[in-house]
PDB file of N, CA and C in Angstrom:
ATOM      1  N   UNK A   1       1.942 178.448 -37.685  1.00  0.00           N
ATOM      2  CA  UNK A   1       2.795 177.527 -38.383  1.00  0.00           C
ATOM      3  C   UNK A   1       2.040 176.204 -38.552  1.00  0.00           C
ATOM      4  N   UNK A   2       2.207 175.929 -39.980  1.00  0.00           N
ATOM      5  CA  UNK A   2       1.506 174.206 -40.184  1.00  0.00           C
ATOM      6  C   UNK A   2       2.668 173.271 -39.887  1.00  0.00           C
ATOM      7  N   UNK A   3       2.182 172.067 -39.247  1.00  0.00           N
ATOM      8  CA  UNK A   3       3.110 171.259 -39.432  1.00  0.00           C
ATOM      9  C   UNK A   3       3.213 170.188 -40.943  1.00  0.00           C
ATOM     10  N   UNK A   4       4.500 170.120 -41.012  1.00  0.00           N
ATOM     11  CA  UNK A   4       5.039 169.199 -42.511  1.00  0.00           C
ATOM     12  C   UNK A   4       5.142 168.026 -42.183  1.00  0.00           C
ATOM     13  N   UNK A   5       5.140 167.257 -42.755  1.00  0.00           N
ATOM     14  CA  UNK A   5       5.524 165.511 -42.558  1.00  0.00           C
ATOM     15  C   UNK A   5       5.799 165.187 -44.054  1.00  0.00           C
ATOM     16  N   UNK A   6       7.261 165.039 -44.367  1.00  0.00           N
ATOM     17  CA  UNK A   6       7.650 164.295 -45.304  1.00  0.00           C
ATOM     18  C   UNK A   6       7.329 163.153 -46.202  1.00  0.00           C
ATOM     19  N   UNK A   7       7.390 163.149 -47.537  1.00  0.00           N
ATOM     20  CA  UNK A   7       6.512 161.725 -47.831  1.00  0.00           C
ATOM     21  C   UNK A   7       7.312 161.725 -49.156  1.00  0.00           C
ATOM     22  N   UNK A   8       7.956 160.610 -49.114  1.00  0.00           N
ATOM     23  CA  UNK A   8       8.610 160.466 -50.319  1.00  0.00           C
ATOM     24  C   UNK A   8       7.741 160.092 -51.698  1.00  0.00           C
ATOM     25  N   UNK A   9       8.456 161.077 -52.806  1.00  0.00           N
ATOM     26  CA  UNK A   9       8.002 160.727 -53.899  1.00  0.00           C
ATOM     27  C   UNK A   9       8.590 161.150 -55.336  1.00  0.00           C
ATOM     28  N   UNK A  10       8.018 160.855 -56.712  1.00  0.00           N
ATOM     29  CA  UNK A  10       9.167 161.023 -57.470  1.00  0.00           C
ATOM     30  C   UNK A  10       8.395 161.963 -58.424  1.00  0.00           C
ATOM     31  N   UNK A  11       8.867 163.020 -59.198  1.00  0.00           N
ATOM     32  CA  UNK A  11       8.595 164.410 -60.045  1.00  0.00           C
ATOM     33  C   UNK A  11       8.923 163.878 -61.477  1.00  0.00           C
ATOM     34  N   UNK A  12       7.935 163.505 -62.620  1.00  0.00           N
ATOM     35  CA  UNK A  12       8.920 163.444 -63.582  1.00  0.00           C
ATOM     36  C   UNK A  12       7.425 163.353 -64.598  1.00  0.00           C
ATOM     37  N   UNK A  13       7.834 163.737 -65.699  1.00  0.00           N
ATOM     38  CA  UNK A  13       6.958 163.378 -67.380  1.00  0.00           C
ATOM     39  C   UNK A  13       7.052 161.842 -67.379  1.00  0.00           C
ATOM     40  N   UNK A  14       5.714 161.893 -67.692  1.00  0.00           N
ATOM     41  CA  UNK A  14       5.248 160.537 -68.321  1.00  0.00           C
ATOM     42  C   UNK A  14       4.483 161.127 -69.631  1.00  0.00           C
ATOM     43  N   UNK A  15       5.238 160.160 -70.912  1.00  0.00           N
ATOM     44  CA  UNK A  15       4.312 160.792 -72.116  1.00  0.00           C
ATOM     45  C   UNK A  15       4.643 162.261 -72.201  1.00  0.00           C
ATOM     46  N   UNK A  16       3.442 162.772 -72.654  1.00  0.00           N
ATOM     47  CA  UNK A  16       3.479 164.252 -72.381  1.00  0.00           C
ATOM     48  C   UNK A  16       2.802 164.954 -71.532  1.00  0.00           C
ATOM     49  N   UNK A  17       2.924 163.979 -70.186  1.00  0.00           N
ATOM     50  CA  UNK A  17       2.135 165.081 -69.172  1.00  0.00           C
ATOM     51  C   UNK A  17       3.255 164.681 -67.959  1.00  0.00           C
ATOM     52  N   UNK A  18       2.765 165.574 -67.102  1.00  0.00           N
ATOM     53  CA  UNK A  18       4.098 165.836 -65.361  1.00  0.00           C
ATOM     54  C   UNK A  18       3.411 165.692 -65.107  1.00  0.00           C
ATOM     55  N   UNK A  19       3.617 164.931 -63.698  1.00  0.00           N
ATOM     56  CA  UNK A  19       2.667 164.630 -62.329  1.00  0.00           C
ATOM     57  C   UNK A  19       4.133 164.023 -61.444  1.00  0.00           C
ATOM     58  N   UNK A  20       2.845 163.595 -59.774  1.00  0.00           N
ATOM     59  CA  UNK A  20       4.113 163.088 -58.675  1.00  0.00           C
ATOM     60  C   UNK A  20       3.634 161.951 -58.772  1.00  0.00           C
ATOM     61  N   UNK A  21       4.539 160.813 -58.567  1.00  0.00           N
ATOM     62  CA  UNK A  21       4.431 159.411 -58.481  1.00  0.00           C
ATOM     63  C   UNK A  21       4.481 159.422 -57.316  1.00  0.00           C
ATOM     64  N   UNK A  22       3.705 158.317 -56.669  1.00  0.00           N
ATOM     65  CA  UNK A  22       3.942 157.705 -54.542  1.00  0.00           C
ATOM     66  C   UNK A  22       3.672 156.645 -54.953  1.00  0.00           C
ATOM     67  N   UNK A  23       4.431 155.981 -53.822  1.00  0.00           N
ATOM     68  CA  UNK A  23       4.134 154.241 -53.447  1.00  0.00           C
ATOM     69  C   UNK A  23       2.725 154.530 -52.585  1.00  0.00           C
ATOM     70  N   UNK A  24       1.944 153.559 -52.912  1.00  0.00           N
ATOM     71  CA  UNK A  24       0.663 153.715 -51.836  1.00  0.00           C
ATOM     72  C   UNK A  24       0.842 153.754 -50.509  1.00  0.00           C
ATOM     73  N   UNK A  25       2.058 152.961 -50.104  1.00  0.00           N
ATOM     74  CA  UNK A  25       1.948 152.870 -48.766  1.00  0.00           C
ATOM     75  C   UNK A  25       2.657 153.700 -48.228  1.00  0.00           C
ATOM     76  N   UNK A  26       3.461 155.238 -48.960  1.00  0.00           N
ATOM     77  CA  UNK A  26       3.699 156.552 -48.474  1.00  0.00           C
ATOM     78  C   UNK A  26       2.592 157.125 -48.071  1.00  0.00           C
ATOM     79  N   UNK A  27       1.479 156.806 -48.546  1.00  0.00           N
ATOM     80  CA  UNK A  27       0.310 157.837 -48.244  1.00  0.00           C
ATOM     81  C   UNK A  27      -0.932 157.763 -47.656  1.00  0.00           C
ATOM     82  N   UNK A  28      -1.389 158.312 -47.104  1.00  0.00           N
ATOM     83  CA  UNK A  28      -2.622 157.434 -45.723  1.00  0.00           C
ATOM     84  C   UNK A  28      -3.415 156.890 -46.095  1.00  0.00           C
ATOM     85  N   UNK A  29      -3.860 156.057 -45.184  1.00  0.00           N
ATOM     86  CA  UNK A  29      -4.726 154.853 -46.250  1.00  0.00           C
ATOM     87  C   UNK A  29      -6.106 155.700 -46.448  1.00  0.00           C
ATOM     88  N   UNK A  30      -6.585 156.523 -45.526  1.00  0.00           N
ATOM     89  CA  UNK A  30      -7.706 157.034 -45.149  1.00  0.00           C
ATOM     90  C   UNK A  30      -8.247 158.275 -46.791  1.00  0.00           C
ATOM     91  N   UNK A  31      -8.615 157.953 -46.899  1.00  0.00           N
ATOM     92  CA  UNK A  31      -8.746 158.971 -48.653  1.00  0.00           C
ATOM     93  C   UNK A  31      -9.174 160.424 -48.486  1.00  0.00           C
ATOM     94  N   UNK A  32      -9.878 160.784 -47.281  1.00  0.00           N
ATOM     95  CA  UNK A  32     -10.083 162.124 -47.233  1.00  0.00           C
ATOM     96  C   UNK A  32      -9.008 162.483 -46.948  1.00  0.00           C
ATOM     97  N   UNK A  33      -8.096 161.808 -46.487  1.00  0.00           N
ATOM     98  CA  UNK A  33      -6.864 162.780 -45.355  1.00  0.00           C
ATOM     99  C   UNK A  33      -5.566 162.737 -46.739  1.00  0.00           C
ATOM    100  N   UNK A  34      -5.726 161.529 -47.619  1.00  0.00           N
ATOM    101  CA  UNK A  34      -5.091 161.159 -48.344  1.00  0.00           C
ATOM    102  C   UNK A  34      -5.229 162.594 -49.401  1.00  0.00           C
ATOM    103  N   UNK A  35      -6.335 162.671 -50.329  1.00  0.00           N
ATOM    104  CA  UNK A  35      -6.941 163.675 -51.086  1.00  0.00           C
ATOM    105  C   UNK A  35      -6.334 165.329 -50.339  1.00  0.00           C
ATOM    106  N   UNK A  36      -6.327 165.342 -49.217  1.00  0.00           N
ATOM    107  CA  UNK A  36      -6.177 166.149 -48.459  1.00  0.00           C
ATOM    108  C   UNK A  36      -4.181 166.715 -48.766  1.00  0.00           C
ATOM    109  N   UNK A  37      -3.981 165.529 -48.541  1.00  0.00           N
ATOM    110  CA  UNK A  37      -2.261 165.374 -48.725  1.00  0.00           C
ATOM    111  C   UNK A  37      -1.526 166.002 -49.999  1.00  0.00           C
ATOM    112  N   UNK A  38      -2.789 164.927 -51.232  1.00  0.00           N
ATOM    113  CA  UNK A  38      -2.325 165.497 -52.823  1.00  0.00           C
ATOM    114  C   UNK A  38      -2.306 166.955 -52.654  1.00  0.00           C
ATOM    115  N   UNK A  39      -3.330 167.163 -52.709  1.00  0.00           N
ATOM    116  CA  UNK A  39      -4.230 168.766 -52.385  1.00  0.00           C
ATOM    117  C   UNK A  39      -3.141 169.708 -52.163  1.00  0.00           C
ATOM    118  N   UNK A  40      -2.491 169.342 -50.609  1.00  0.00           N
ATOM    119  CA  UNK A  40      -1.137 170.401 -50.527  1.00  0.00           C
ATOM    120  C   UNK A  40       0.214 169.979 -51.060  1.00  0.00           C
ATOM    121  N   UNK A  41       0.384 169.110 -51.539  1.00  0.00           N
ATOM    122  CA  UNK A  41       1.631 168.734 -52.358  1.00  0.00           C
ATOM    123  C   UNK A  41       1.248 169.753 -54.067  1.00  0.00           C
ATOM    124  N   UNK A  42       0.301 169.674 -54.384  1.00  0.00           N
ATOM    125  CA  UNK A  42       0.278 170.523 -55.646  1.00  0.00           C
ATOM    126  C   UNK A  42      -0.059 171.933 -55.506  1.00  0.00           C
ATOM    127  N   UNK A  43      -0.403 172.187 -54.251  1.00  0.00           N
ATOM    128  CA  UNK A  43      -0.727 173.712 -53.960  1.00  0.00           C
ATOM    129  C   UNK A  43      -2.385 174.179 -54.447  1.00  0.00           C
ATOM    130  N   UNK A  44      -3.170 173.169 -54.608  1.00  0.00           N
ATOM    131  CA  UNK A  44      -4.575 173.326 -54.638  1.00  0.00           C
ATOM    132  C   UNK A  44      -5.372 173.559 -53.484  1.00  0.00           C
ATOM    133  N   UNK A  45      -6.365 174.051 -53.528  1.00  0.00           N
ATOM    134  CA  UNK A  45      -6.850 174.487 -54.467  1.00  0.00           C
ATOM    135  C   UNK A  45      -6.308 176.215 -54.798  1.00  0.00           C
ATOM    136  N   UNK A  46      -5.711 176.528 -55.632  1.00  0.00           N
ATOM    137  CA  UNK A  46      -5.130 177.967 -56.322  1.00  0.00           C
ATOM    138  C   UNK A  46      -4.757 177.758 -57.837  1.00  0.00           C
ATOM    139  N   UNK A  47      -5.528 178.521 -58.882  1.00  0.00           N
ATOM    140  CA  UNK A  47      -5.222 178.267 -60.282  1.00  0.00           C
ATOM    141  C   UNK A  47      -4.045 178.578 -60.238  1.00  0.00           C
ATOM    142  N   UNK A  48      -2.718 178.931 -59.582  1.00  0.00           N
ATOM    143  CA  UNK A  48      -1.482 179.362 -59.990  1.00  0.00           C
ATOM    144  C   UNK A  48      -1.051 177.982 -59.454  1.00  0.00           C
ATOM    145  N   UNK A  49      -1.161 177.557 -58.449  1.00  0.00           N
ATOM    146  CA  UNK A  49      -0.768 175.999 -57.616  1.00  0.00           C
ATOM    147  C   UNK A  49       0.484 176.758 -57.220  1.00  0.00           C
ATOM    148  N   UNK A  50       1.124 177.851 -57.258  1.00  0.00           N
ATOM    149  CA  UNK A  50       2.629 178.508 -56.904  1.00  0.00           C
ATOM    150  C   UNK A  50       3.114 177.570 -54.781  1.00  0.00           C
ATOM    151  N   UNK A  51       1.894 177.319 -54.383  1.00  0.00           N
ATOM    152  CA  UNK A  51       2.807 176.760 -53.243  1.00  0.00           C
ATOM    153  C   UNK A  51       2.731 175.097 -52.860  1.00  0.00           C
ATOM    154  N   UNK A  52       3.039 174.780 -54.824  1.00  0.00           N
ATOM    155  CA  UNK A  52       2.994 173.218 -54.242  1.00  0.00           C
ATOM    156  C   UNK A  52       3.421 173.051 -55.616  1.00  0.00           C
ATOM    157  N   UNK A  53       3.534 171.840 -56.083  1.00  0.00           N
ATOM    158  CA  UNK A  53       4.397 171.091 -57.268  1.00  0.00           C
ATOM    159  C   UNK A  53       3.066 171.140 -58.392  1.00  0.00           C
ATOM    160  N   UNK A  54       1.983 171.578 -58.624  1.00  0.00           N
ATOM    161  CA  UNK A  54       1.397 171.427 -59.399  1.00  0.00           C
ATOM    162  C   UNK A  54       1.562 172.610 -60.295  1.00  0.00           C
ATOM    163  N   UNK A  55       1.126 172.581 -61.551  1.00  0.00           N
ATOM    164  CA  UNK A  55       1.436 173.076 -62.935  1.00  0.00           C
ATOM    165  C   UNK A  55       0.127 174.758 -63.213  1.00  0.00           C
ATOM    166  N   UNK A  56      -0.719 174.613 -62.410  1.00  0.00           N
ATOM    167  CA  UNK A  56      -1.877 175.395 -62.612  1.00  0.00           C
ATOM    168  C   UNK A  56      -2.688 175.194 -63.696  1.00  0.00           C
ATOM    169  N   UNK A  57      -2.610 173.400 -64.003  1.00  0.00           N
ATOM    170  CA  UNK A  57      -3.523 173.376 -65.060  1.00  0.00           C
ATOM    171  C   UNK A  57      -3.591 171.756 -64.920  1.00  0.00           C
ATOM    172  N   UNK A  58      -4.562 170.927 -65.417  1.00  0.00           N
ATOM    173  CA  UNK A  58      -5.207 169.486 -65.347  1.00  0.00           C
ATOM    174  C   UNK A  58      -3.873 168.833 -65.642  1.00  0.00           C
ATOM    175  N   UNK A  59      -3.224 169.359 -66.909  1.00  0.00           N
ATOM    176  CA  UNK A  59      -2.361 168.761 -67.555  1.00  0.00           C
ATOM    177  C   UNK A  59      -1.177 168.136 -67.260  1.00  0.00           C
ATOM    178  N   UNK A  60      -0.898 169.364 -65.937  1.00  0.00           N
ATOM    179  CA  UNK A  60      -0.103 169.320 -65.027  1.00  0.00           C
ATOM    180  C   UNK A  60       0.247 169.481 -63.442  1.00  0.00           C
ATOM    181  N   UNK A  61      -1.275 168.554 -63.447  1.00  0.00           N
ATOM    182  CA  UNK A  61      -1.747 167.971 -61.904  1.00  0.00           C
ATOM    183  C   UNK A  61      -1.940 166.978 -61.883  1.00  0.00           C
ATOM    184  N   UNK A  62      -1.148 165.870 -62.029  1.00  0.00           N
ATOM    185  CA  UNK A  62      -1.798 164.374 -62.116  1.00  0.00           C
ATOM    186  C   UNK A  62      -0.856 163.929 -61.134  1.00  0.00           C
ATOM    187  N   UNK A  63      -1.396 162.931 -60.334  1.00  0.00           N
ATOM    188  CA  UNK A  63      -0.639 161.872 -59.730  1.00  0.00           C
ATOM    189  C   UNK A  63      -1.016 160.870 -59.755  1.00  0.00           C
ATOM    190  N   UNK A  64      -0.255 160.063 -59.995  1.00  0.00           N
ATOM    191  CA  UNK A  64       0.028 158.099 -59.846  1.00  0.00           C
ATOM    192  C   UNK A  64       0.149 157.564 -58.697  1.00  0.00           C
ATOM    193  N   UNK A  65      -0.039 156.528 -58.210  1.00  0.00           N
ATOM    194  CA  UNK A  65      -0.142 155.770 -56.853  1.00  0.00           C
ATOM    195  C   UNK A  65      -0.024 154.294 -57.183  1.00  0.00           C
ATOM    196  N   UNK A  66       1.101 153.795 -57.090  1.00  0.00           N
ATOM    197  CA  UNK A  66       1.396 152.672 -57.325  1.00  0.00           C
ATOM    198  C   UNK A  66       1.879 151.733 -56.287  1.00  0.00           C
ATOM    199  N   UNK A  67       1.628 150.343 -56.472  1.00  0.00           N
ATOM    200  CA  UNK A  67       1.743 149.570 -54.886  1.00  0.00           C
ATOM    201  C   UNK A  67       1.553 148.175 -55.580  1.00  0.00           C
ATOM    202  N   UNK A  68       2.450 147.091 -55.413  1.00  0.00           N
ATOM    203  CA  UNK A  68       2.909 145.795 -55.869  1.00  0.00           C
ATOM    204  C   UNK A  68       1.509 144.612 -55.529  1.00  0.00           C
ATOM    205  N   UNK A  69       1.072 144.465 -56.844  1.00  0.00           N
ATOM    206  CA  UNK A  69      -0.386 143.992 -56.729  1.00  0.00           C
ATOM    207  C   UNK A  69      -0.848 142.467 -55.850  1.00  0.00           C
ATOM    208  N   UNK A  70      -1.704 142.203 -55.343  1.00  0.00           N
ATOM    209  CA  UNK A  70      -2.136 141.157 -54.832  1.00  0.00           C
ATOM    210  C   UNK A  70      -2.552 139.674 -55.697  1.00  0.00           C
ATOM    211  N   UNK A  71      -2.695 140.787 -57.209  1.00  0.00           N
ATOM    212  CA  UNK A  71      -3.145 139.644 -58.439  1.00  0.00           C
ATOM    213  C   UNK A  71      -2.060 138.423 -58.922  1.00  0.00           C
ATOM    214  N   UNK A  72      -2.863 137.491 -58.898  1.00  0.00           N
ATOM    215  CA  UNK A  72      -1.387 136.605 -59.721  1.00  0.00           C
ATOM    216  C   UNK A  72      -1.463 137.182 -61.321  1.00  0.00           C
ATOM    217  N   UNK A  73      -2.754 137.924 -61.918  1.00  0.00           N
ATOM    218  CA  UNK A  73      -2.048 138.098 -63.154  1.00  0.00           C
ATOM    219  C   UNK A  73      -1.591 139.598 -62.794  1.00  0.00           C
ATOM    220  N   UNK A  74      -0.953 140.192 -62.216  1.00  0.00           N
ATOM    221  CA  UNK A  74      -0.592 141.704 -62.282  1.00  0.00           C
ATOM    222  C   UNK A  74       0.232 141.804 -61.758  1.00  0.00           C
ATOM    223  N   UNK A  75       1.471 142.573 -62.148  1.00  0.00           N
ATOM    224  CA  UNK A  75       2.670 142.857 -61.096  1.00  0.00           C
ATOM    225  C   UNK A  75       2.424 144.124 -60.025  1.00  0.00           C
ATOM    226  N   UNK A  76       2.079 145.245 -60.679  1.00  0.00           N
ATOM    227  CA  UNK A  76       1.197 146.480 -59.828  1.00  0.00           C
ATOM    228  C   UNK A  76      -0.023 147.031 -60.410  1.00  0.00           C
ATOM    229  N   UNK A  77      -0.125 147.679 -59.502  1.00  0.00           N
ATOM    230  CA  UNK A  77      -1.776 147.915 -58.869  1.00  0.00           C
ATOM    231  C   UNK A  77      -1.701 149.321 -59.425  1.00  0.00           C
ATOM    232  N   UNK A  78      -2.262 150.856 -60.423  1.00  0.00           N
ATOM    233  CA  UNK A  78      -1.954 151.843 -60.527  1.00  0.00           C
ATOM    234  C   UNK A  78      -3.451 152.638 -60.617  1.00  0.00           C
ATOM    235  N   UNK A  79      -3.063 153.589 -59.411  1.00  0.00           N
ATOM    236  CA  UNK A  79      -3.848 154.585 -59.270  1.00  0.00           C
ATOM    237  C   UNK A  79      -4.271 155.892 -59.837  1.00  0.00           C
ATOM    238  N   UNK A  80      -4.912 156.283 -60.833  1.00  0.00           N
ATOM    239  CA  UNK A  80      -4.322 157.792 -61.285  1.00  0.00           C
ATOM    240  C   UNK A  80      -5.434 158.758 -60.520  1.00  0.00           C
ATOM    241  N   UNK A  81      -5.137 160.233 -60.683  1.00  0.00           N
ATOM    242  CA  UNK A  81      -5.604 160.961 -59.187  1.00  0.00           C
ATOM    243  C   UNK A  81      -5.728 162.423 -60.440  1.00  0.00           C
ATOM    244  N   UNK A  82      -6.618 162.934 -60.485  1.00  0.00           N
ATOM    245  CA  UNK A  82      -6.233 163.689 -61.307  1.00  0.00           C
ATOM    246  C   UNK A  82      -6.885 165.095 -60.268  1.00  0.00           C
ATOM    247  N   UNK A  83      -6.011 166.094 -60.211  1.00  0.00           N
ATOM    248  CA  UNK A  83      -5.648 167.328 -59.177  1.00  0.00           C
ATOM    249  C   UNK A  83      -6.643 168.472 -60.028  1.00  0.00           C
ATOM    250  N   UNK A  84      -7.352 168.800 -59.763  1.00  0.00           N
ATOM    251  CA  UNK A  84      -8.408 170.142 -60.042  1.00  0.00           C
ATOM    252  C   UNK A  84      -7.629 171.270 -59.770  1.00  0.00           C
ATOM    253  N   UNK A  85      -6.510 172.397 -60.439  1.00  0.00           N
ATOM    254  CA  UNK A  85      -6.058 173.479 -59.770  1.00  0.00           C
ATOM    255  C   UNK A  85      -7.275 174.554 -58.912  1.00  0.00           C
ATOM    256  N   UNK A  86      -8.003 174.584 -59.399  1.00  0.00           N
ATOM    257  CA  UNK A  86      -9.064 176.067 -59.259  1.00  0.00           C
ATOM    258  C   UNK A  86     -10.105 175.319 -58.383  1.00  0.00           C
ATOM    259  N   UNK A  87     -10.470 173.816 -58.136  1.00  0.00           N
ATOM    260  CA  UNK A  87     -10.927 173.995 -56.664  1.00  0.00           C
ATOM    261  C   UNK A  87     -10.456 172.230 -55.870  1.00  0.00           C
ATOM    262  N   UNK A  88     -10.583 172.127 -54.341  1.00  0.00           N
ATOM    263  CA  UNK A  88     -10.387 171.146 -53.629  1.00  0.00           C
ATOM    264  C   UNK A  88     -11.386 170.287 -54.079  1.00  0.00           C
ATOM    265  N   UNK A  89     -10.470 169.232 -55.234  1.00  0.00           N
ATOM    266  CA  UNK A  89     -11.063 168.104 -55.831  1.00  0.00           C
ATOM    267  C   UNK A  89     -10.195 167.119 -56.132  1.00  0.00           C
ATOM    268  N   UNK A  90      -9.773 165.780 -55.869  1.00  0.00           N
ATOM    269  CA  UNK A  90      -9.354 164.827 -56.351  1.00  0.00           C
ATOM    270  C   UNK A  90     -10.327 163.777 -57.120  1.00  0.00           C
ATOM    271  N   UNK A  91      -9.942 163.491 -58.204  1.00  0.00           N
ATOM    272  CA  UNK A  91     -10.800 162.824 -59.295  1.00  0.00           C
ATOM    273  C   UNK A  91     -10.152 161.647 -59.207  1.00  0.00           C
ATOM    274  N   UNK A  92     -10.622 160.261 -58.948  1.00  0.00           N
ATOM    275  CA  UNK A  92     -10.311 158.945 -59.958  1.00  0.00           C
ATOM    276  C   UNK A  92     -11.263 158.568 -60.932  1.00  0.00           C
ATOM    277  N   UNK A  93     -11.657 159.148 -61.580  1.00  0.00           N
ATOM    278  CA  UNK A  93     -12.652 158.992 -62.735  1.00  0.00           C
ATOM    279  C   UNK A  93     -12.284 158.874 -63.863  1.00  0.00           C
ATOM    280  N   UNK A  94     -10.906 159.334 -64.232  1.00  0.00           N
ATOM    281  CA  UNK A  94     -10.503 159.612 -65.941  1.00  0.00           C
ATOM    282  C   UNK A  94      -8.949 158.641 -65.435  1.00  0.00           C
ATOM    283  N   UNK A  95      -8.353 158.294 -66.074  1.00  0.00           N
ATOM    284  CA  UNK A  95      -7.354 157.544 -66.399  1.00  0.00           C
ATOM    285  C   UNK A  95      -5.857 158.302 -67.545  1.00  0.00           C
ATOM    286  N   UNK A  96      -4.916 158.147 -67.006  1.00  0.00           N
ATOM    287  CA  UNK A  96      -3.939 158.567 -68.050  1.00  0.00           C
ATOM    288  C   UNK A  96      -2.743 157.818 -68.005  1.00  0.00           C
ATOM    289  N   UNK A  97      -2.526 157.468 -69.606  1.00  0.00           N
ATOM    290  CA  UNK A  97      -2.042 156.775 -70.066  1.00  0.00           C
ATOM    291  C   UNK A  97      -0.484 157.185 -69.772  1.00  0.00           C
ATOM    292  N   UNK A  98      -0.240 158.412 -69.970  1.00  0.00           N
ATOM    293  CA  UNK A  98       0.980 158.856 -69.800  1.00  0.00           C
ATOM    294  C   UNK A  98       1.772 158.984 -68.448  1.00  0.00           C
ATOM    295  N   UNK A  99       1.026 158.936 -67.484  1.00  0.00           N
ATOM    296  CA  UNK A  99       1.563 158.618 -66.458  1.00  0.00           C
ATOM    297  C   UNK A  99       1.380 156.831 -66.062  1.00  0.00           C
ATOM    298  N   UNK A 100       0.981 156.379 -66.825  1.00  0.00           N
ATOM    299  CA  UNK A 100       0.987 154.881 -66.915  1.00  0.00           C
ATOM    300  C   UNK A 100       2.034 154.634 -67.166  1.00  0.00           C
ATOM    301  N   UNK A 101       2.646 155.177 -68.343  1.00  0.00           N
ATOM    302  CA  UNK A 101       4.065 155.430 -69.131  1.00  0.00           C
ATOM    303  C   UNK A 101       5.058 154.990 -67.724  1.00  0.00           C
ATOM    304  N   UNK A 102       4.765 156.390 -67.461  1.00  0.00           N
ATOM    305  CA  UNK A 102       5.819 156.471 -66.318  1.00  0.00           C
ATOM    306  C   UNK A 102       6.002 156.324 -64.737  1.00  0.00           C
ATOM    307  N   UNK A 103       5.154 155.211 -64.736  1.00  0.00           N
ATOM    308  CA  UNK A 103       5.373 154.759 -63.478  1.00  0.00           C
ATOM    309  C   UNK A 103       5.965 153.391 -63.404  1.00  0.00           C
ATOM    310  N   UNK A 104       6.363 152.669 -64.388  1.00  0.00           N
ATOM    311  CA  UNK A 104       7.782 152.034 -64.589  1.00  0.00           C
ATOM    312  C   UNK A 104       9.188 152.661 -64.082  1.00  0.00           C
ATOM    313  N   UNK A 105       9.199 153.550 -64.248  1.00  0.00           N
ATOM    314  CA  UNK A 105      10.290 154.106 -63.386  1.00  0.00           C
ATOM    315  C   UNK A 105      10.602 154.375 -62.015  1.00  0.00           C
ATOM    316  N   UNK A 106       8.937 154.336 -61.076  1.00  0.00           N
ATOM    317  CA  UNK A 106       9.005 154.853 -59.800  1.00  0.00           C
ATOM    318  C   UNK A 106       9.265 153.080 -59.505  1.00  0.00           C
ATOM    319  N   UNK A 107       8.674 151.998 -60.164  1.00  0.00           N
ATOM    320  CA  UNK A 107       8.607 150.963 -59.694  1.00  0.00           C
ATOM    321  C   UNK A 107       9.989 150.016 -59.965  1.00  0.00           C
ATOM    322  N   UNK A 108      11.282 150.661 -60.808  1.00  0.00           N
ATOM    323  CA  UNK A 108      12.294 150.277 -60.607  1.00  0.00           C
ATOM    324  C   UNK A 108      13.169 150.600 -59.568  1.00  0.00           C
ATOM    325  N   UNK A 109      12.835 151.775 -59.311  1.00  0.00           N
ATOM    326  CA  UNK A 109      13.083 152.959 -58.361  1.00  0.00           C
ATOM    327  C   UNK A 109      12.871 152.401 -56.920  1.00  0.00           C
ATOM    328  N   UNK A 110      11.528 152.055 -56.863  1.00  0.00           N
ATOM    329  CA  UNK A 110      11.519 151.524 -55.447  1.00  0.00           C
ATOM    330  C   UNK A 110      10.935 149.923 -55.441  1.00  0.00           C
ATOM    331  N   UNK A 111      11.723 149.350 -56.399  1.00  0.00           N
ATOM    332  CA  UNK A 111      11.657 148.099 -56.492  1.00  0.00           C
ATOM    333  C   UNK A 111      10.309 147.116 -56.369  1.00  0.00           C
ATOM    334  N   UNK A 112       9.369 147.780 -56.779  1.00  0.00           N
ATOM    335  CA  UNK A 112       7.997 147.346 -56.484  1.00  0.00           C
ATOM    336  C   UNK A 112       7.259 146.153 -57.357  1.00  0.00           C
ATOM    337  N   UNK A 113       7.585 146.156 -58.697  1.00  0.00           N
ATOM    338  CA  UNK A 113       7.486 144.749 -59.426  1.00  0.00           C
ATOM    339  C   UNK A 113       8.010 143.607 -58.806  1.00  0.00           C
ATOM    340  N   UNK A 114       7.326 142.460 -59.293  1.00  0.00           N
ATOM    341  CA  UNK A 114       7.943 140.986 -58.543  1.00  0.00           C
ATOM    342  C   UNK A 114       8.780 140.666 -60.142  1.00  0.00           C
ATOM    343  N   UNK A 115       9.903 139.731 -59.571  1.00  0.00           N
ATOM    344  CA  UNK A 115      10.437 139.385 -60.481  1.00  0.00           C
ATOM    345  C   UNK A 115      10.435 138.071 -61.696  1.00  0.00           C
ATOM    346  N   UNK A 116      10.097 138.234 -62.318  1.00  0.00           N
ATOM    347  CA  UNK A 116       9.347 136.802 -63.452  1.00  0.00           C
ATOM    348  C   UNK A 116      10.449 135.667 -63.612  1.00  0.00           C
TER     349      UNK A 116
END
């Protein structure tokens, strides 16, 4: 038996792509263990992803990581993570817009913008 540890987060289309939104500070600061985390939340590495929330395809392996910025010009800080189904890989190299889209919603959600 593995053990689980809960980590809140939110499931939804941005644009035209699905991914999971997290607040950064749901998720360990440490990036291997972090990468490690995405990894079994989408059910990677397996091209089907069948034992985790991912789609079995790029399109529909993305996650966002958002966390209320330190900048005076920025309200948040956004991470995109893009999930490899077919092998143990987390990418921040490519950027998507569509989950840019929609991480306005995780940040009304958990109140993470400052207010102007």
């Amino acid at each position: 038996m593995t053990s689980q540890t809960p980590i809140h987060c939110l499931v939804f289309r941005g644009g035209t792509s699905k991914g999971l939104y997290f607040h950064a500070s749901d998720l360990p600061r440490d990036v291997p263990t972090r990468d490690s985390v995405l990894l079994a939340a989408m059910g990677a590495p397996d091209v089907r992803e069948i034992d985790g929330m991912g789609g079995g395809h790029p399109l529909t392996s993305k996650v966002a990581v958002i966390k209320m910025s330190l900048r005076d010009d920025a309200d948040v800080d956004y991470l995109f993570l893009q999930i490899w189904p077919d092998r143990a890989e987390v990418s921040d190299n490519q950027n998507c817009g569509n989950l840019l889209a929609g991480g306005r919603t995780l940040c009304a959600r958990r109140r993470i913008a400052r207010r102007r």
